[in-house]
N, C-alpha and C. Protein backbone atom coordinates (compact mmCIF):
# COMPACT_ATOMS: atom_id res chain seq x y z
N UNK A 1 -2.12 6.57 14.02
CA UNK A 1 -0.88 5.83 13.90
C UNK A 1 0.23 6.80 13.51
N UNK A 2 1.21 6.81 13.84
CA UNK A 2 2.64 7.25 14.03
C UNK A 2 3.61 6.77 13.45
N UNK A 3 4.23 7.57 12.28
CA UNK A 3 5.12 6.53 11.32
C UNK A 3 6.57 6.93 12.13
N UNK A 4 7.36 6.48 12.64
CA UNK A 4 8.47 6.15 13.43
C UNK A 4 9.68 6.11 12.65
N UNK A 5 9.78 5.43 11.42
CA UNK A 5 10.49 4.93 10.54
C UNK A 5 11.39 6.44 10.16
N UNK A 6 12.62 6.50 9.95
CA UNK A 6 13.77 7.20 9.46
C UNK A 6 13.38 7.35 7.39
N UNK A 7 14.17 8.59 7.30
CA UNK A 7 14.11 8.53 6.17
C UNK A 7 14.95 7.53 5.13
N UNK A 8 16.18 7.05 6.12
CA UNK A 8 16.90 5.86 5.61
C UNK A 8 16.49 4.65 5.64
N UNK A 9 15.56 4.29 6.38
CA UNK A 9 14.47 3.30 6.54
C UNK A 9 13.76 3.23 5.82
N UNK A 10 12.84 4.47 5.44
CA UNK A 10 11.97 4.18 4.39
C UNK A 10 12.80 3.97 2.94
N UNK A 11 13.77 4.38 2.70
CA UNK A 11 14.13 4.45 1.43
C UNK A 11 14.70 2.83 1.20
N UNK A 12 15.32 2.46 2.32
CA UNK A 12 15.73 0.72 2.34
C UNK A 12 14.21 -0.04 2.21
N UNK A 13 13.04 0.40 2.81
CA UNK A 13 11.62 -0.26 2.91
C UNK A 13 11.60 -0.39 1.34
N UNK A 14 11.35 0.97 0.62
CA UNK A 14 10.96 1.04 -0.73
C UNK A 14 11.32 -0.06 -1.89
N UNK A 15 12.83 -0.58 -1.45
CA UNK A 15 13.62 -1.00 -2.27
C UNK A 15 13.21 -2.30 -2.00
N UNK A 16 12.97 -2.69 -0.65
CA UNK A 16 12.23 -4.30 -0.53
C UNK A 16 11.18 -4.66 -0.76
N UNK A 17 10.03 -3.12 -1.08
CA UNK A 17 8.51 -3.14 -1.22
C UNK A 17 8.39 -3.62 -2.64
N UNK A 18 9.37 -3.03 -3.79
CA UNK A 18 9.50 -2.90 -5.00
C UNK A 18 9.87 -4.16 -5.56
N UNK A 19 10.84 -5.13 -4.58
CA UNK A 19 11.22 -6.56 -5.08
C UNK A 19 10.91 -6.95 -4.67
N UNK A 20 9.64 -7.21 -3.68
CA UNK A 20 8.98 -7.85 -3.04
C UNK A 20 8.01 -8.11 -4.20
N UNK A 21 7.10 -6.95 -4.66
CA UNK A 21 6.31 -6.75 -6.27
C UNK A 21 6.66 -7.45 -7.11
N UNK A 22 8.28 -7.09 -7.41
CA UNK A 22 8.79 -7.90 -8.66
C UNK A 22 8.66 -9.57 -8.87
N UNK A 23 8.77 -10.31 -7.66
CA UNK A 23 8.86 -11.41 -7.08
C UNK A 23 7.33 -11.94 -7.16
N UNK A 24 6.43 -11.32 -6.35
CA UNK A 24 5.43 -11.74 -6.49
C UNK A 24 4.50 -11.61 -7.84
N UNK A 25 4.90 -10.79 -8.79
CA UNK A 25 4.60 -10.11 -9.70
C UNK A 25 4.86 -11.61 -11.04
N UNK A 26 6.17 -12.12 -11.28
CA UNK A 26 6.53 -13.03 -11.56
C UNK A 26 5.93 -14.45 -11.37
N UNK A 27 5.89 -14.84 -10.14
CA UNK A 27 4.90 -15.90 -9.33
C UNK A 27 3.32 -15.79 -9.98
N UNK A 28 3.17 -15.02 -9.65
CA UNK A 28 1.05 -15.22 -10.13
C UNK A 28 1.31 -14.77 -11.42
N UNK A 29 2.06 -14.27 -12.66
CA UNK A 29 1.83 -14.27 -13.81
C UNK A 29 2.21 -15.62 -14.61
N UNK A 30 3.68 -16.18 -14.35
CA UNK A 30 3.91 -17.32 -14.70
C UNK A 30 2.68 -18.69 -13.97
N UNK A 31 1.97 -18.13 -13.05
CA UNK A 31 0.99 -19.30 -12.54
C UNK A 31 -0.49 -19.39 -13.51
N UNK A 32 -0.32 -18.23 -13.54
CA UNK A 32 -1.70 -17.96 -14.66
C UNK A 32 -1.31 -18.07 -16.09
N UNK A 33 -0.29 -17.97 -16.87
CA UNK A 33 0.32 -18.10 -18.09
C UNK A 33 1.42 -19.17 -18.22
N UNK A 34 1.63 -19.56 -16.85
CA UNK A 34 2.65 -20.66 -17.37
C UNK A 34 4.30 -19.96 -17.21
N UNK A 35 4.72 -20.96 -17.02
CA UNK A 35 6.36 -20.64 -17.09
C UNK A 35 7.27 -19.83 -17.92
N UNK A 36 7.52 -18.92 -17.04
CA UNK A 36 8.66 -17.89 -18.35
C UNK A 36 7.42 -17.06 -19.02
N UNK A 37 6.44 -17.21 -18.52
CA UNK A 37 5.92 -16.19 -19.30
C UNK A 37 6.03 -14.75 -18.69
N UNK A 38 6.32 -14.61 -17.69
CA UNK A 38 6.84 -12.98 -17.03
C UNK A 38 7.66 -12.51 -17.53
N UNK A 39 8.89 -13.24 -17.64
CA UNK A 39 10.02 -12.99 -18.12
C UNK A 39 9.86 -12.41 -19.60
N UNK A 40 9.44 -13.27 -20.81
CA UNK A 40 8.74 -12.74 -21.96
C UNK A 40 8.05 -11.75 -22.21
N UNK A 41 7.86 -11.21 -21.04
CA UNK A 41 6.08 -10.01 -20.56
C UNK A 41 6.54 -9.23 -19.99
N UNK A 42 7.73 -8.23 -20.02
CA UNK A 42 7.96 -7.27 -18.89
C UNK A 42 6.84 -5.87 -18.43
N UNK A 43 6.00 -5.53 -19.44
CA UNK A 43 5.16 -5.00 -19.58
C UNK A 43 4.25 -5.33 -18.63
N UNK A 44 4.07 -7.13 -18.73
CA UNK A 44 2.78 -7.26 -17.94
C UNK A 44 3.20 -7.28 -16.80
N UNK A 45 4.54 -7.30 -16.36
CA UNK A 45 5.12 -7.48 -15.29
C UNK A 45 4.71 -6.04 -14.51
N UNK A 46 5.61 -5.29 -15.50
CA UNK A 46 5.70 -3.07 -15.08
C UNK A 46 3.74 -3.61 -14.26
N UNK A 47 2.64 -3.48 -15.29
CA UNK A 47 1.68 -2.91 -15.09
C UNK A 47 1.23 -4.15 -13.68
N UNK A 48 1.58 -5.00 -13.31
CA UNK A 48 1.31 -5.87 -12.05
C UNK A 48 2.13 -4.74 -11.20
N UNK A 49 3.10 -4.64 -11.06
CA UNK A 49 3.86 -4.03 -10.07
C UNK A 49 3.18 -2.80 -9.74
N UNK A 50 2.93 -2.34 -11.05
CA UNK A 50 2.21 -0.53 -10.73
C UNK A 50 0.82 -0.78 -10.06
N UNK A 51 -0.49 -1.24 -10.12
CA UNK A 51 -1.46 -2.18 -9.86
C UNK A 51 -1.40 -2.31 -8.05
N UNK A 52 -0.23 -3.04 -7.73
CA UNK A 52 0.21 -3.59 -6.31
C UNK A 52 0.25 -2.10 -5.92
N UNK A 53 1.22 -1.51 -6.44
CA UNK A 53 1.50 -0.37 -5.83
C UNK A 53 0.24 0.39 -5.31
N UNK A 54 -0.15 0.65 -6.59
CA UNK A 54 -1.54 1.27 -6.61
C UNK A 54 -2.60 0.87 -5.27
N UNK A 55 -3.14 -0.20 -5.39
CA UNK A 55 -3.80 -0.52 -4.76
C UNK A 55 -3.30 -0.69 -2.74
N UNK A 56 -2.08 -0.68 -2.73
CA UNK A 56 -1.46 -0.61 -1.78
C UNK A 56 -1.51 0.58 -1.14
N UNK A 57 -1.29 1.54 -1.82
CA UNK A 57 -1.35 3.37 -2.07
C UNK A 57 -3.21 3.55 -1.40
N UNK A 58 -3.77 3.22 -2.18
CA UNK A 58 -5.29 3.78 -1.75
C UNK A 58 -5.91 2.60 -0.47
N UNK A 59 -5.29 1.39 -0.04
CA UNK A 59 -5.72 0.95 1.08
C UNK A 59 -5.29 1.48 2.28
N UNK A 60 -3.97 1.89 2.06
CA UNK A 60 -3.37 3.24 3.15
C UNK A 60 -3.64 4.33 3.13
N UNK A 61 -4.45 5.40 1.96
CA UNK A 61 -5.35 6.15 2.33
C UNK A 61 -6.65 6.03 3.18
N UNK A 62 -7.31 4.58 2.41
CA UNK A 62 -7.88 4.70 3.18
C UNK A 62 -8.07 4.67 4.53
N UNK A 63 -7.46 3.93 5.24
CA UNK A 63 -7.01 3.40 6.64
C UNK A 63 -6.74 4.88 7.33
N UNK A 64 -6.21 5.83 6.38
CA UNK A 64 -5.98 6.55 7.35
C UNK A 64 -7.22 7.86 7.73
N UNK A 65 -7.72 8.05 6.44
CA UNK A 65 -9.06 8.68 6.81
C UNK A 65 -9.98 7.81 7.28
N UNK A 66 -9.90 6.91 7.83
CA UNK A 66 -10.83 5.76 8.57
C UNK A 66 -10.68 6.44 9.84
N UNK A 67 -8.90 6.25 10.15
CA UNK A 67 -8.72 7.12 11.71
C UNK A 67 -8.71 8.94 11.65
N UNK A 68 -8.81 9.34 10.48
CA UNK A 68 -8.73 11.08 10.89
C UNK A 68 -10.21 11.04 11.09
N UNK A 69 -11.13 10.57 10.41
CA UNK A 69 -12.75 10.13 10.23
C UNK A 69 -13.02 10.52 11.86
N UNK A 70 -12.77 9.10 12.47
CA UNK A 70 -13.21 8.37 14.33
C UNK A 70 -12.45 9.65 14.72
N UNK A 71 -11.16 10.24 14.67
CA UNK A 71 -10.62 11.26 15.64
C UNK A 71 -11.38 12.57 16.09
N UNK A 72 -11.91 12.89 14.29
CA UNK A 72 -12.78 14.16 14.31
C UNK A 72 -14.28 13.74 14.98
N UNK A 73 -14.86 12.44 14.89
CA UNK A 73 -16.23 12.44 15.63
C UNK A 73 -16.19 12.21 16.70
N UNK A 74 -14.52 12.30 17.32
CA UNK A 74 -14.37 12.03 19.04
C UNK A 74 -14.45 12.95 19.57
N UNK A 75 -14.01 14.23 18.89
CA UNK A 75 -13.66 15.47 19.14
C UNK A 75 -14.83 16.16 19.00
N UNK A 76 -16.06 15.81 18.22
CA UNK A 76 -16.85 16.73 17.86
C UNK A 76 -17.83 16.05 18.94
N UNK A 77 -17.65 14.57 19.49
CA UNK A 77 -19.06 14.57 20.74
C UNK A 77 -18.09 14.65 22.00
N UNK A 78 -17.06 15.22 22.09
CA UNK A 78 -16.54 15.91 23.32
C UNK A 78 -17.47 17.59 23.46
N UNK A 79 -16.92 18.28 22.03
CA UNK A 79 -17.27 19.15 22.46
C UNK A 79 -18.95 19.53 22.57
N UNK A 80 -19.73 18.43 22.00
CA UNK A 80 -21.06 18.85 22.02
C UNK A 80 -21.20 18.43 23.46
N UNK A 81 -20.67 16.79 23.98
CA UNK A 81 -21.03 16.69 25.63
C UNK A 81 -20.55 18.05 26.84
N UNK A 82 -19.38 18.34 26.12
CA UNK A 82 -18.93 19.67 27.37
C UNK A 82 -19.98 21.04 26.79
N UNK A 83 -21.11 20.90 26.16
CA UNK A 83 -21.83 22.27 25.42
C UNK A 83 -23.18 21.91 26.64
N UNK A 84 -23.69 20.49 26.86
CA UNK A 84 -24.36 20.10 27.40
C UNK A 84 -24.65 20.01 29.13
């Protein structure tokens, strides 16, 4: 995969990825604690947001050594079929 996206793009992405977090971050804490409790909790808020991030971060690693993974064993039974 081929990231396409501008560096002004990504930096506008970041800023919607981040309040996108904040938003959802708010939503499932006040659902699990009740109302206003995010707001009261910025802490628990920070460590939800970092968390998302996080886990967002290492599912796009992984994904991508999933495809460098398949590229290199395409490449390596090319060259064993052209050895053959």
């Amino acid at each position: 995969m081929t990231i396409t996206a501008t560096y002004d793009a990504l930096v506008r992405q970041a800023s919607d990825t981040a309040a996108k977090y904040l938003w959802e971050a708010q939503e499932q804490i006040d659902k699990v604690f009740g109302k206003g409790y995010a707001a009261k909790n910025p802490e628990l808020v920070s460590a939800f947001i970092k968390v998302a991030g996080q886990d967002f971060n290492t599912a796009c690693l992984a994904v991508a050594v999933q495809e460098a993974s398949g590229k290199i064993e395409s490449a390596l039974h090319a060259i064993a079929d052209s050895n053959n």
